[in-house]
PDB file of N, CA and C in Angstrom:
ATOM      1  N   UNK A   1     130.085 123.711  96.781  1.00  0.00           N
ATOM      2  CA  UNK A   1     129.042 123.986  95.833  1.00  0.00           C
ATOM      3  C   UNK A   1     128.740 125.479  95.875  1.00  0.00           C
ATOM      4  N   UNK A   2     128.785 126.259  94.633  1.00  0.00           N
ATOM      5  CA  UNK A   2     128.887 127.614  94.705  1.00  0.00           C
ATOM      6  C   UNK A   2     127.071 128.181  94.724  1.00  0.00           C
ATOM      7  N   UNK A   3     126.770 128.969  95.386  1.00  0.00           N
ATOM      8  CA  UNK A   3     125.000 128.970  94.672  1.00  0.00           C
ATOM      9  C   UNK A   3     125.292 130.268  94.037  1.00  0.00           C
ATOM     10  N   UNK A   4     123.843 129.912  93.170  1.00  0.00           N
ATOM     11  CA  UNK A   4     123.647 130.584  92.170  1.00  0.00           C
ATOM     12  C   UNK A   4     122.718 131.575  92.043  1.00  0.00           C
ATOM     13  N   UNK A   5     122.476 132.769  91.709  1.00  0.00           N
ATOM     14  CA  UNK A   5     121.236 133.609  91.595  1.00  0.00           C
ATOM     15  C   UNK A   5     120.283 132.633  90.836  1.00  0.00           C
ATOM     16  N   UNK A   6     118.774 132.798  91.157  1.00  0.00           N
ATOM     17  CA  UNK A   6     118.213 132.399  90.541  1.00  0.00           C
ATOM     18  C   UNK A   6     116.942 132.901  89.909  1.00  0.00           C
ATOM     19  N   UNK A   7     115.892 132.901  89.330  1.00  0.00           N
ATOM     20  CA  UNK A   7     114.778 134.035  88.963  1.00  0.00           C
ATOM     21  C   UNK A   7     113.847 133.053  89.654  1.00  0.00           C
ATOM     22  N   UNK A   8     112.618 133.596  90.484  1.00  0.00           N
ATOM     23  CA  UNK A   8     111.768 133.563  91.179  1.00  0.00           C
ATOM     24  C   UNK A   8     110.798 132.393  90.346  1.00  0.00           C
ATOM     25  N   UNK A   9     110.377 132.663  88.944  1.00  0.00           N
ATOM     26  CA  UNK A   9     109.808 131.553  88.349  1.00  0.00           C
ATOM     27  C   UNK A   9     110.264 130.713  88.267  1.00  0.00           C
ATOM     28  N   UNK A  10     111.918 130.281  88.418  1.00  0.00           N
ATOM     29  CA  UNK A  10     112.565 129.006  88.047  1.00  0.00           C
ATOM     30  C   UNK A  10     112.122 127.926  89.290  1.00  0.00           C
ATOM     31  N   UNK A  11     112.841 128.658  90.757  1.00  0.00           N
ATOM     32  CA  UNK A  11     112.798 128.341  92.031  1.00  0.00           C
ATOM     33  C   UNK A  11     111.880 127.411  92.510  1.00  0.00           C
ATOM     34  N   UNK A  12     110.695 128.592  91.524  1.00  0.00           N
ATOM     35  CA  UNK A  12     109.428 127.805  92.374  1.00  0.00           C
ATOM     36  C   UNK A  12     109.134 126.708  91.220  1.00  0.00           C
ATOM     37  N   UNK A  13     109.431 126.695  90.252  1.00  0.00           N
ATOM     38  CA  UNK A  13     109.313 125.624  89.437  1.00  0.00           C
ATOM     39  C   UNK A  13     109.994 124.010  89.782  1.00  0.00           C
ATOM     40  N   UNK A  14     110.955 124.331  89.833  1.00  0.00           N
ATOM     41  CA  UNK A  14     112.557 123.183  90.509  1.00  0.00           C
ATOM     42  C   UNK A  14     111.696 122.647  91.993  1.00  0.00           C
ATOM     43  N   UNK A  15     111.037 122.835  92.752  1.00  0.00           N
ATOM     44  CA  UNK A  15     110.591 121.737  94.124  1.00  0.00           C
ATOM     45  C   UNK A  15     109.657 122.269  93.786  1.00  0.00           C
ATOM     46  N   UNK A  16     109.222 120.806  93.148  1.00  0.00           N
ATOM     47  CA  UNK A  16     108.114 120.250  93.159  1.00  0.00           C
ATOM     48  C   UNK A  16     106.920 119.791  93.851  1.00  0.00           C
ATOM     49  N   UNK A  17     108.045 119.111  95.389  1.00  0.00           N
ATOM     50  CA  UNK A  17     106.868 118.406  96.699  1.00  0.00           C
ATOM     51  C   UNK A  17     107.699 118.074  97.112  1.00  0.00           C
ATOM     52  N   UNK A  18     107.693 118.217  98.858  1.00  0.00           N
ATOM     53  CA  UNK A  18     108.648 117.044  99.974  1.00  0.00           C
ATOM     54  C   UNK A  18     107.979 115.882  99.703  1.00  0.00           C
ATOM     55  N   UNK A  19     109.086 114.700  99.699  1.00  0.00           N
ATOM     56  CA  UNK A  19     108.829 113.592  99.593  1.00  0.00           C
ATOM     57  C   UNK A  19     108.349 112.888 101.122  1.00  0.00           C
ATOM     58  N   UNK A  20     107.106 112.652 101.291  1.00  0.00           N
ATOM     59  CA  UNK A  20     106.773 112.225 102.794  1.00  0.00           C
ATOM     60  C   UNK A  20     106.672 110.212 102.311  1.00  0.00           C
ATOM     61  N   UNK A  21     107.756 109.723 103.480  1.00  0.00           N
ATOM     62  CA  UNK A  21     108.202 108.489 103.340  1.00  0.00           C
ATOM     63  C   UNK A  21     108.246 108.156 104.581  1.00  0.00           C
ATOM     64  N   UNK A  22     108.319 106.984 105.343  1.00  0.00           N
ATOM     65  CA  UNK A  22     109.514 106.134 106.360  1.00  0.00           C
ATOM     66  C   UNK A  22     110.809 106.773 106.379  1.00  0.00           C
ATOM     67  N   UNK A  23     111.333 106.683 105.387  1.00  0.00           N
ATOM     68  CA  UNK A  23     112.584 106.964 105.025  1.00  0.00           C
ATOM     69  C   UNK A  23     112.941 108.140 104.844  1.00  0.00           C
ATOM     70  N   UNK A  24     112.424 108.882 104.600  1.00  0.00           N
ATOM     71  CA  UNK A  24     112.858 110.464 104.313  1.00  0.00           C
ATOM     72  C   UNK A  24     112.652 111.173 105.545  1.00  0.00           C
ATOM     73  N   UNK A  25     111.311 110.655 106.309  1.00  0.00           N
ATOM     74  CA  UNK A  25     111.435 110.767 108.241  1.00  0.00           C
ATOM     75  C   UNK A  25     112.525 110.280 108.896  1.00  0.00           C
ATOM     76  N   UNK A  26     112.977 109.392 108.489  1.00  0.00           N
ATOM     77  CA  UNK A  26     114.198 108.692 109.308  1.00  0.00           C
ATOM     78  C   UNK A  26     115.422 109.806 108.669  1.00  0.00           C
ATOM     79  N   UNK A  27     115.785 109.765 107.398  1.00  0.00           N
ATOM     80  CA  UNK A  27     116.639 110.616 107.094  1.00  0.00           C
ATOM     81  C   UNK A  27     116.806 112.039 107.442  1.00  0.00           C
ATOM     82  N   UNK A  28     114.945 112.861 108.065  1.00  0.00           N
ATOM     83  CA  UNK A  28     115.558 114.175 108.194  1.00  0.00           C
ATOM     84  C   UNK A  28     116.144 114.071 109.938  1.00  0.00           C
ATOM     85  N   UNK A  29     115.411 113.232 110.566  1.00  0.00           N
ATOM     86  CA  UNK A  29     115.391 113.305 111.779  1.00  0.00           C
ATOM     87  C   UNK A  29     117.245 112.947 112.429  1.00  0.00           C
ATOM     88  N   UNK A  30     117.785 111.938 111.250  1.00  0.00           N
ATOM     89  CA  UNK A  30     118.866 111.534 112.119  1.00  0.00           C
ATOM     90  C   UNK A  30     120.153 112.609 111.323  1.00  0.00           C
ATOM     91  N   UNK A  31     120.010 112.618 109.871  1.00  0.00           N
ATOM     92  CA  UNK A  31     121.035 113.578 109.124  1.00  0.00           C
ATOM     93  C   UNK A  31     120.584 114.417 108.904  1.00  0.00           C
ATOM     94  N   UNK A  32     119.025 115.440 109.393  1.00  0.00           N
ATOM     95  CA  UNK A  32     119.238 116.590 109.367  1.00  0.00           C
ATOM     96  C   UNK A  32     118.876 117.275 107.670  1.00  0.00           C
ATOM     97  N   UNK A  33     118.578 116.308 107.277  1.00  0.00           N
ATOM     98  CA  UNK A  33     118.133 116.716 105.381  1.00  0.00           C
ATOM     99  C   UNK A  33     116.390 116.197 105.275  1.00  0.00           C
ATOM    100  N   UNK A  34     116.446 117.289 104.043  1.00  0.00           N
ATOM    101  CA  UNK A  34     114.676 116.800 103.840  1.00  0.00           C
ATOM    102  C   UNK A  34     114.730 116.787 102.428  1.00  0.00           C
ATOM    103  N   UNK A  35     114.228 115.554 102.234  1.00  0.00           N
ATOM    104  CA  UNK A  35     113.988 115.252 100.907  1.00  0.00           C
ATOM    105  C   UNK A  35     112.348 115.624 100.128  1.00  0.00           C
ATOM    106  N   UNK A  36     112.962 115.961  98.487  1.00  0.00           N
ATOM    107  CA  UNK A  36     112.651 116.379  97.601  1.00  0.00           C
ATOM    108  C   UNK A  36     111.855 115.851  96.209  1.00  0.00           C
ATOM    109  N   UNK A  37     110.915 116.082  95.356  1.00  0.00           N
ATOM    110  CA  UNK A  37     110.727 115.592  94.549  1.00  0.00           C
ATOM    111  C   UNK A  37     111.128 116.996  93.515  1.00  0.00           C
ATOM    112  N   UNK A  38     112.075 116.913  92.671  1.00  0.00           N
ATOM    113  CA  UNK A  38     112.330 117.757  92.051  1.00  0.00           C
ATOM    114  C   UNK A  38     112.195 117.945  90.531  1.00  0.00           C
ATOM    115  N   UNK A  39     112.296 118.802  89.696  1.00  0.00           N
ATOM    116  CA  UNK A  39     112.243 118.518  88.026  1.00  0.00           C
ATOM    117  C   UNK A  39     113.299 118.183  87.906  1.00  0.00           C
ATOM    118  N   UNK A  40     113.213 116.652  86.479  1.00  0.00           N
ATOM    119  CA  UNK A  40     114.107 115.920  86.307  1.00  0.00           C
ATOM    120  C   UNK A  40     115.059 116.731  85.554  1.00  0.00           C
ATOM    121  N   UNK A  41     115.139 118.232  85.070  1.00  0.00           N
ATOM    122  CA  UNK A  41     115.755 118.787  84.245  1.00  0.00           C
ATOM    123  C   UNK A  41     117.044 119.800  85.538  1.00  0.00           C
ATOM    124  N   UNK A  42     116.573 119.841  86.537  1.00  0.00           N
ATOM    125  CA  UNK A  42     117.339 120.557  87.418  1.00  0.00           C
ATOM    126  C   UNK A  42     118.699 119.922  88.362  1.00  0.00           C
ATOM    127  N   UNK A  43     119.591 120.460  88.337  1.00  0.00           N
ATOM    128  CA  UNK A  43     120.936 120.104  88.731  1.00  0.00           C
ATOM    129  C   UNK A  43     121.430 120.928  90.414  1.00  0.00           C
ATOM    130  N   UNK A  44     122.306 120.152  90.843  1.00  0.00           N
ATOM    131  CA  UNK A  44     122.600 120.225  92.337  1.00  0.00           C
ATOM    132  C   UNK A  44     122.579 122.090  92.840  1.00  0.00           C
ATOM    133  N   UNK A  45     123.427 122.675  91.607  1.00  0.00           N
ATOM    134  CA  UNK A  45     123.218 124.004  92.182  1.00  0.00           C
ATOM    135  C   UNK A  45     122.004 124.867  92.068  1.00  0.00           C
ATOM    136  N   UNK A  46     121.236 124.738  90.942  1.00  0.00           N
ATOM    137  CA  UNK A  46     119.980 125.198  91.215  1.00  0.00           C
ATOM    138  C   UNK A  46     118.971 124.936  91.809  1.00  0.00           C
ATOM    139  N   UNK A  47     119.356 123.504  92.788  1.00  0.00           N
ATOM    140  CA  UNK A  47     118.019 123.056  93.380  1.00  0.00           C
ATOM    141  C   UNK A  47     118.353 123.458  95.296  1.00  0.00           C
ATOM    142  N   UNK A  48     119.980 123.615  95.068  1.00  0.00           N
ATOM    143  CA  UNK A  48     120.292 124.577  96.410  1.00  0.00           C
ATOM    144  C   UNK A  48     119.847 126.147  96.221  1.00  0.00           C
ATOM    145  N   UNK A  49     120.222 126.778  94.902  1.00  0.00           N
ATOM    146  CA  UNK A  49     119.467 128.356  95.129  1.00  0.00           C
ATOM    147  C   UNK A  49     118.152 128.458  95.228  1.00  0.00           C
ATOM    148  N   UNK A  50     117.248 127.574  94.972  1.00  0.00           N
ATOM    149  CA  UNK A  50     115.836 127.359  94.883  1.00  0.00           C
ATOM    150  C   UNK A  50     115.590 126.928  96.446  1.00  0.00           C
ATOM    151  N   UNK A  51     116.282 126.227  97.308  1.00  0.00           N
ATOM    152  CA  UNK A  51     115.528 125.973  98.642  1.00  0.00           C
ATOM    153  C   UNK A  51     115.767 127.260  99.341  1.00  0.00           C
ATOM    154  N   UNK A  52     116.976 127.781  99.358  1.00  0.00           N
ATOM    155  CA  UNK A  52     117.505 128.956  99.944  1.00  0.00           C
ATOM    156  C   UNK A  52     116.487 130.272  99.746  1.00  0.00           C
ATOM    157  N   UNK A  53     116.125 130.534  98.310  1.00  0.00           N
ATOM    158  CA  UNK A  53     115.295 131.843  98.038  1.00  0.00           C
ATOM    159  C   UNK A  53     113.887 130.866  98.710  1.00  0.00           C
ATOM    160  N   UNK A  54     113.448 129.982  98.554  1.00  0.00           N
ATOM    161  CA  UNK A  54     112.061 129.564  98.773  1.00  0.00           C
ATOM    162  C   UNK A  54     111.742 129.874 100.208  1.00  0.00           C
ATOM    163  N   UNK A  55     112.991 129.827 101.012  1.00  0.00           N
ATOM    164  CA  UNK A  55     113.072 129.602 102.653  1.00  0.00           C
ATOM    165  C   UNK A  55     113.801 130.933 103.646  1.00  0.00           C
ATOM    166  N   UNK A  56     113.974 131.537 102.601  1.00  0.00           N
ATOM    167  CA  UNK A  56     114.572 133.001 102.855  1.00  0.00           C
ATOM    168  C   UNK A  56     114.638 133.582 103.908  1.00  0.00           C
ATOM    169  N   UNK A  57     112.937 133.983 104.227  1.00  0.00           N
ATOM    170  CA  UNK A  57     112.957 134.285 105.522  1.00  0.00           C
ATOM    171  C   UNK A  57     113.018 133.493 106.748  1.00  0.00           C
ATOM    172  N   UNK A  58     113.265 132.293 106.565  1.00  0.00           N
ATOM    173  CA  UNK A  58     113.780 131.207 107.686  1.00  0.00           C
ATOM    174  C   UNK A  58     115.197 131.060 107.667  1.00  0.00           C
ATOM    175  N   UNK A  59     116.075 132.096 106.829  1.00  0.00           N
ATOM    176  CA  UNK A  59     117.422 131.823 106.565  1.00  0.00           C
ATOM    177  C   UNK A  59     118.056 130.635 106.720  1.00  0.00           C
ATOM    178  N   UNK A  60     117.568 129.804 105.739  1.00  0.00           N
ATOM    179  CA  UNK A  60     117.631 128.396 105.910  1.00  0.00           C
ATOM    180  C   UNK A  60     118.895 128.441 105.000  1.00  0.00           C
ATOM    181  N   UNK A  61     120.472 127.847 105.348  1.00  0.00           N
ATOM    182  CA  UNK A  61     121.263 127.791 104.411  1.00  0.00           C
ATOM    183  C   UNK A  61     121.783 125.838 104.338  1.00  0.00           C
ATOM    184  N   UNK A  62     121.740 125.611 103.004  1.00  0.00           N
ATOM    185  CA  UNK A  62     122.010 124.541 102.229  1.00  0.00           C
ATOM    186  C   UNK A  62     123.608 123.819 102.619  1.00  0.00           C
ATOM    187  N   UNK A  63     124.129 122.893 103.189  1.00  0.00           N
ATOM    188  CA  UNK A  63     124.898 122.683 103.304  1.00  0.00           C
ATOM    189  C   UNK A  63     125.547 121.624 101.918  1.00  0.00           C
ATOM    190  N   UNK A  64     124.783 120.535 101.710  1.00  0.00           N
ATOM    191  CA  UNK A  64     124.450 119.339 100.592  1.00  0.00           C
ATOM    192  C   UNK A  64     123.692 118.984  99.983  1.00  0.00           C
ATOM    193  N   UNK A  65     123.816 118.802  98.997  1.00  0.00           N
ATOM    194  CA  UNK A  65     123.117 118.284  98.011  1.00  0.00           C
ATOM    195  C   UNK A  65     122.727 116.846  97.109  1.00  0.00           C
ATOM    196  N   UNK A  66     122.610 116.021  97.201  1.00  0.00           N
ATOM    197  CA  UNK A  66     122.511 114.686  96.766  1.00  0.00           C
ATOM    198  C   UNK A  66     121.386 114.505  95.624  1.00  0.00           C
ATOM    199  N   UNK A  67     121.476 113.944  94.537  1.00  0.00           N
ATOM    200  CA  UNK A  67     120.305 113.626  93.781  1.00  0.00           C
ATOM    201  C   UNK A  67     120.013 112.198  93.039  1.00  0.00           C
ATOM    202  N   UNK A  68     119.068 111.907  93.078  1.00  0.00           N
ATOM    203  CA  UNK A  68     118.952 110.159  92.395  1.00  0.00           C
ATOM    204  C   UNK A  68     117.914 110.398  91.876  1.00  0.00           C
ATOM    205  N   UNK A  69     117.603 109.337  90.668  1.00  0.00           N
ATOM    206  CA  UNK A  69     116.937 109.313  89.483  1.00  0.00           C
ATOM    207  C   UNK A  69     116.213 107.949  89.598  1.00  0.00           C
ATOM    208  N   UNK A  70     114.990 108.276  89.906  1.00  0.00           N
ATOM    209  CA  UNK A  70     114.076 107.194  90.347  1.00  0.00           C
ATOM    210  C   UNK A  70     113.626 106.952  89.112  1.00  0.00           C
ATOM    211  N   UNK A  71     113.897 105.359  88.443  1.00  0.00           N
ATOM    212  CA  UNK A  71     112.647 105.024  87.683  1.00  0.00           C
ATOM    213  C   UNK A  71     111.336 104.507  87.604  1.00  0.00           C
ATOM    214  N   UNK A  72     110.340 104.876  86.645  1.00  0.00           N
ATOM    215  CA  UNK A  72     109.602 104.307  86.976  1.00  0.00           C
ATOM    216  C   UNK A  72     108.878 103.415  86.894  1.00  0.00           C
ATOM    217  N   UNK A  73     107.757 102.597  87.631  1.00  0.00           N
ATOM    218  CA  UNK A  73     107.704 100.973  88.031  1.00  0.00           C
ATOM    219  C   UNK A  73     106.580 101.048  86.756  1.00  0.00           C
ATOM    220  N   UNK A  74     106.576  99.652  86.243  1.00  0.00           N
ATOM    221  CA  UNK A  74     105.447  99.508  85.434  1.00  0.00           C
ATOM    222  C   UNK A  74     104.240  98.808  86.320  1.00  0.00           C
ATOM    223  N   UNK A  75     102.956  98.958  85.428  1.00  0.00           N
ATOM    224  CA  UNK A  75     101.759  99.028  85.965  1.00  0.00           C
ATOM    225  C   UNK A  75     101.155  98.333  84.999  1.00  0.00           C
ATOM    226  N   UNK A  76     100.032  97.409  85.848  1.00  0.00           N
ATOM    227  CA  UNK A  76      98.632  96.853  84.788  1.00  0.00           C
ATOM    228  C   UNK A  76      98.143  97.610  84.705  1.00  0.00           C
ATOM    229  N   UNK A  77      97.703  97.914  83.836  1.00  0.00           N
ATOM    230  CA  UNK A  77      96.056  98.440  83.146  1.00  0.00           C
ATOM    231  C   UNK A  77      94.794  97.390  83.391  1.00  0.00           C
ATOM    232  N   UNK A  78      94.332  96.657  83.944  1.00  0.00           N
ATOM    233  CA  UNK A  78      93.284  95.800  82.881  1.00  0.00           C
ATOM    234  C   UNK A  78      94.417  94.673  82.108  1.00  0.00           C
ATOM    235  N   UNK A  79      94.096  94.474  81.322  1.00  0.00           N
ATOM    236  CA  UNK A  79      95.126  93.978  80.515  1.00  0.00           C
ATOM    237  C   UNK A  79      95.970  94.273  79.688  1.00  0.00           C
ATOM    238  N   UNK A  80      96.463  95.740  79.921  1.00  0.00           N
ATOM    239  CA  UNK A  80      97.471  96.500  79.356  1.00  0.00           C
ATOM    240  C   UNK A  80      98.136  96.934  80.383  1.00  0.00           C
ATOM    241  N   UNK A  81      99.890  96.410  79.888  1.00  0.00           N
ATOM    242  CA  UNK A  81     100.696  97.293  80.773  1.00  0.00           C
ATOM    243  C   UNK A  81     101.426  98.694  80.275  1.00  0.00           C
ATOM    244  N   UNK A  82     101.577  99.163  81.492  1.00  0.00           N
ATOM    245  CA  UNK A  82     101.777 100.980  81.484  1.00  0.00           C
ATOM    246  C   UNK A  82     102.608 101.040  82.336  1.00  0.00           C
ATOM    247  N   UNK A  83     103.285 102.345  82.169  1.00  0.00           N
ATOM    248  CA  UNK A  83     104.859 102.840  82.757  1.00  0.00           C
ATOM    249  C   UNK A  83     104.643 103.974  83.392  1.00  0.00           C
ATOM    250  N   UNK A  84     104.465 104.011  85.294  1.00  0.00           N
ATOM    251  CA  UNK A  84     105.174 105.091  86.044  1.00  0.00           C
ATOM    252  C   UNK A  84     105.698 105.961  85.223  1.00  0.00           C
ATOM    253  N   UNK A  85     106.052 107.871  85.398  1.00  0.00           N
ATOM    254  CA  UNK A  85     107.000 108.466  84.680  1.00  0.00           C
ATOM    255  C   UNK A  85     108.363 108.316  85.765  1.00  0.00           C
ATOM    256  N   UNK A  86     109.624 108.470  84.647  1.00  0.00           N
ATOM    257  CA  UNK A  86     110.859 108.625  85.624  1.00  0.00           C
ATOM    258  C   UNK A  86     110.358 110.059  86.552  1.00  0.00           C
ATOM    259  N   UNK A  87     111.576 109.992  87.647  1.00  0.00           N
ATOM    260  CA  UNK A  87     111.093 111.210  89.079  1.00  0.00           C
ATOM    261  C   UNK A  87     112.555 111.326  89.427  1.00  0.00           C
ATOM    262  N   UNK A  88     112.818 112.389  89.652  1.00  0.00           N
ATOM    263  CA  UNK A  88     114.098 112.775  90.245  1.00  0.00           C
ATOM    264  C   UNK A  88     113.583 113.594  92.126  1.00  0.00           C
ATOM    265  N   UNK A  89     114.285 112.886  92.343  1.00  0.00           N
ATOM    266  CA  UNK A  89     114.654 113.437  94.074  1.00  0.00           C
ATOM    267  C   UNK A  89     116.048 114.031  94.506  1.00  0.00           C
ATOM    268  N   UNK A  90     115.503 114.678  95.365  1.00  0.00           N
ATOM    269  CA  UNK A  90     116.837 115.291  95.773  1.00  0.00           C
ATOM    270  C   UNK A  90     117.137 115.273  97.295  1.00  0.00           C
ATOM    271  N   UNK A  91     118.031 115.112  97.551  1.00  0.00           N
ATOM    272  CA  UNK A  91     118.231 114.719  99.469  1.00  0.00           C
ATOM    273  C   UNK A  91     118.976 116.174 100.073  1.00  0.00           C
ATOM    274  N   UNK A  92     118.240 117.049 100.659  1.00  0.00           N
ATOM    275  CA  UNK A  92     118.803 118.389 100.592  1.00  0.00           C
ATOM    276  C   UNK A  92     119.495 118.450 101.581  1.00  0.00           C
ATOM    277  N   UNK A  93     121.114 118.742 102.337  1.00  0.00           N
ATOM    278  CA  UNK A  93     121.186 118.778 103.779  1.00  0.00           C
ATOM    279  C   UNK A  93     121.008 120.010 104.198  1.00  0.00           C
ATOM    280  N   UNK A  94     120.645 120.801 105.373  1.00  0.00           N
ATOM    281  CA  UNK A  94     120.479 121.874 105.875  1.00  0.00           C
ATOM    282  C   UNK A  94     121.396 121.721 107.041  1.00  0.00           C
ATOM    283  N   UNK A  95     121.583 123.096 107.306  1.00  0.00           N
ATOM    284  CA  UNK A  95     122.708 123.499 108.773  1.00  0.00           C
ATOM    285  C   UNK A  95     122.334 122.676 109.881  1.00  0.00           C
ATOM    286  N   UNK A  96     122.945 122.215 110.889  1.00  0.00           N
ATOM    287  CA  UNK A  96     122.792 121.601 112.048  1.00  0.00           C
ATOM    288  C   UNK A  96     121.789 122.903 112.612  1.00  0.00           C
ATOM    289  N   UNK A  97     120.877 122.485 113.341  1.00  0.00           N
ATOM    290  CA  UNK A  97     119.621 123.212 114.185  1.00  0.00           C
ATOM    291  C   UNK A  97     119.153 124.094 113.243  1.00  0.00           C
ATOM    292  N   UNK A  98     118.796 123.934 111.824  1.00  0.00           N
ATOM    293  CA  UNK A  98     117.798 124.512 111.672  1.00  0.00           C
ATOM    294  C   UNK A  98     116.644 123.595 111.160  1.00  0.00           C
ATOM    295  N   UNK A  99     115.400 124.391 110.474  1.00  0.00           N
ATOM    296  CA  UNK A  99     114.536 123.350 110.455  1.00  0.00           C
ATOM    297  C   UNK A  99     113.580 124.193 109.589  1.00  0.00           C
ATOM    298  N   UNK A 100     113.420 123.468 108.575  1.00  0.00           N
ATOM    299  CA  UNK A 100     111.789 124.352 107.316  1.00  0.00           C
ATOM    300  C   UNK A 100     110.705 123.866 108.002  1.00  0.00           C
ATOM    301  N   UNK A 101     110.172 125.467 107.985  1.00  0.00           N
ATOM    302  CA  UNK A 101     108.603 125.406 108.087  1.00  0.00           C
ATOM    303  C   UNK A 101     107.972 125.454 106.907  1.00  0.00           C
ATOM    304  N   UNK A 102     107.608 124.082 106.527  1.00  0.00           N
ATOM    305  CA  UNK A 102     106.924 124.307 105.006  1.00  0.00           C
ATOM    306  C   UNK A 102     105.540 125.076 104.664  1.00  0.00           C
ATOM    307  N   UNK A 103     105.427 125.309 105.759  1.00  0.00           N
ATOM    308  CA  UNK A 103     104.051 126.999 105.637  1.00  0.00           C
ATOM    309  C   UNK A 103     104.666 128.207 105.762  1.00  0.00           C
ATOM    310  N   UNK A 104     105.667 128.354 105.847  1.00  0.00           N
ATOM    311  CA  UNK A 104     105.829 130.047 105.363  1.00  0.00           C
ATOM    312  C   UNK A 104     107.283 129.481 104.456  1.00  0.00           C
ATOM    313  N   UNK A 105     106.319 129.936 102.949  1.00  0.00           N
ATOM    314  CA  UNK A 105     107.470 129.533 101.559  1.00  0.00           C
ATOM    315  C   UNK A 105     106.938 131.122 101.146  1.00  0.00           C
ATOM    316  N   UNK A 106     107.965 131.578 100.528  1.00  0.00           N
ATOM    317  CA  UNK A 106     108.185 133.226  99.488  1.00  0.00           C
ATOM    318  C   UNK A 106     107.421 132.384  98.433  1.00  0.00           C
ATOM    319  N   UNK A 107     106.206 133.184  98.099  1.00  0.00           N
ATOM    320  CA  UNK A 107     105.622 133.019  96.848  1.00  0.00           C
ATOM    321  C   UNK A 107     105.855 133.721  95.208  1.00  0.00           C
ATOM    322  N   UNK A 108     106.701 134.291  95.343  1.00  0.00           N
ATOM    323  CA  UNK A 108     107.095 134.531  94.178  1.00  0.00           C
ATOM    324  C   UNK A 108     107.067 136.188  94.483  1.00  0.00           C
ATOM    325  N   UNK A 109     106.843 136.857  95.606  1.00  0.00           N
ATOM    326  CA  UNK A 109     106.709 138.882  95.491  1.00  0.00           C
ATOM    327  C   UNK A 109     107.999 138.378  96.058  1.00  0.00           C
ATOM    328  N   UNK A 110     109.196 139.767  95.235  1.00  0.00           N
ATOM    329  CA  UNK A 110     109.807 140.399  95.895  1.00  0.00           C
ATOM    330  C   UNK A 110     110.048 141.453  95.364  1.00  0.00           C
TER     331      UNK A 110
END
């Protein structure tokens, strides 16, 4: 996967929120990836140049990339039913021994 330059407004646009789960604990802890809630419009290589510039100064480098397209669940209202929006996630892998500190993210100065 080649990365890509990216512009500072996109980056921070594309991750959205870590996904905090069971499962996404189990997944970073044993494979080493931390999962993502990402915009459904963004694709594998821009959501690797976006963790990379976000994590910069942790020289955090991207090994994999995985993405799935969560739909979403419907809901009562009262007596009207309503529709979850679709959500895209992304399962990011990072280098063996490293690790994001999700308190120091590049806010957009450089």
């Amino acid at each position: 996967m080649k990365s890509s330059s990216i512009s500072p407004e996109r980056a921070l646009q594309i991750i959205l929120a870590p996904q905090i789960s069971e499962k996404a604990t189990l997944i970073a802890e044993k494979d080493n990836q931390i999962v993502f809630r990402v915009l459904p419009s963004a694709d594998k290589n821009e959501i690797k140049a976006a963790v990379e510039y976000l994590w910069k100064s942790q020289k955090i480098e991207v090994t994999k990339v995985q993405i799935s397209n969560v739909k979403g669940r419907q809901k009562r209202f009262g007596r009207y039913m309503g529709r979850r929006a679709n959500w895209k996630k992304a399962y990011v892998g990072i280098k063996k021994g490293q690790e994001i500190n999700f308190s120091e993210i590049i806010k957009g100065e450089d």
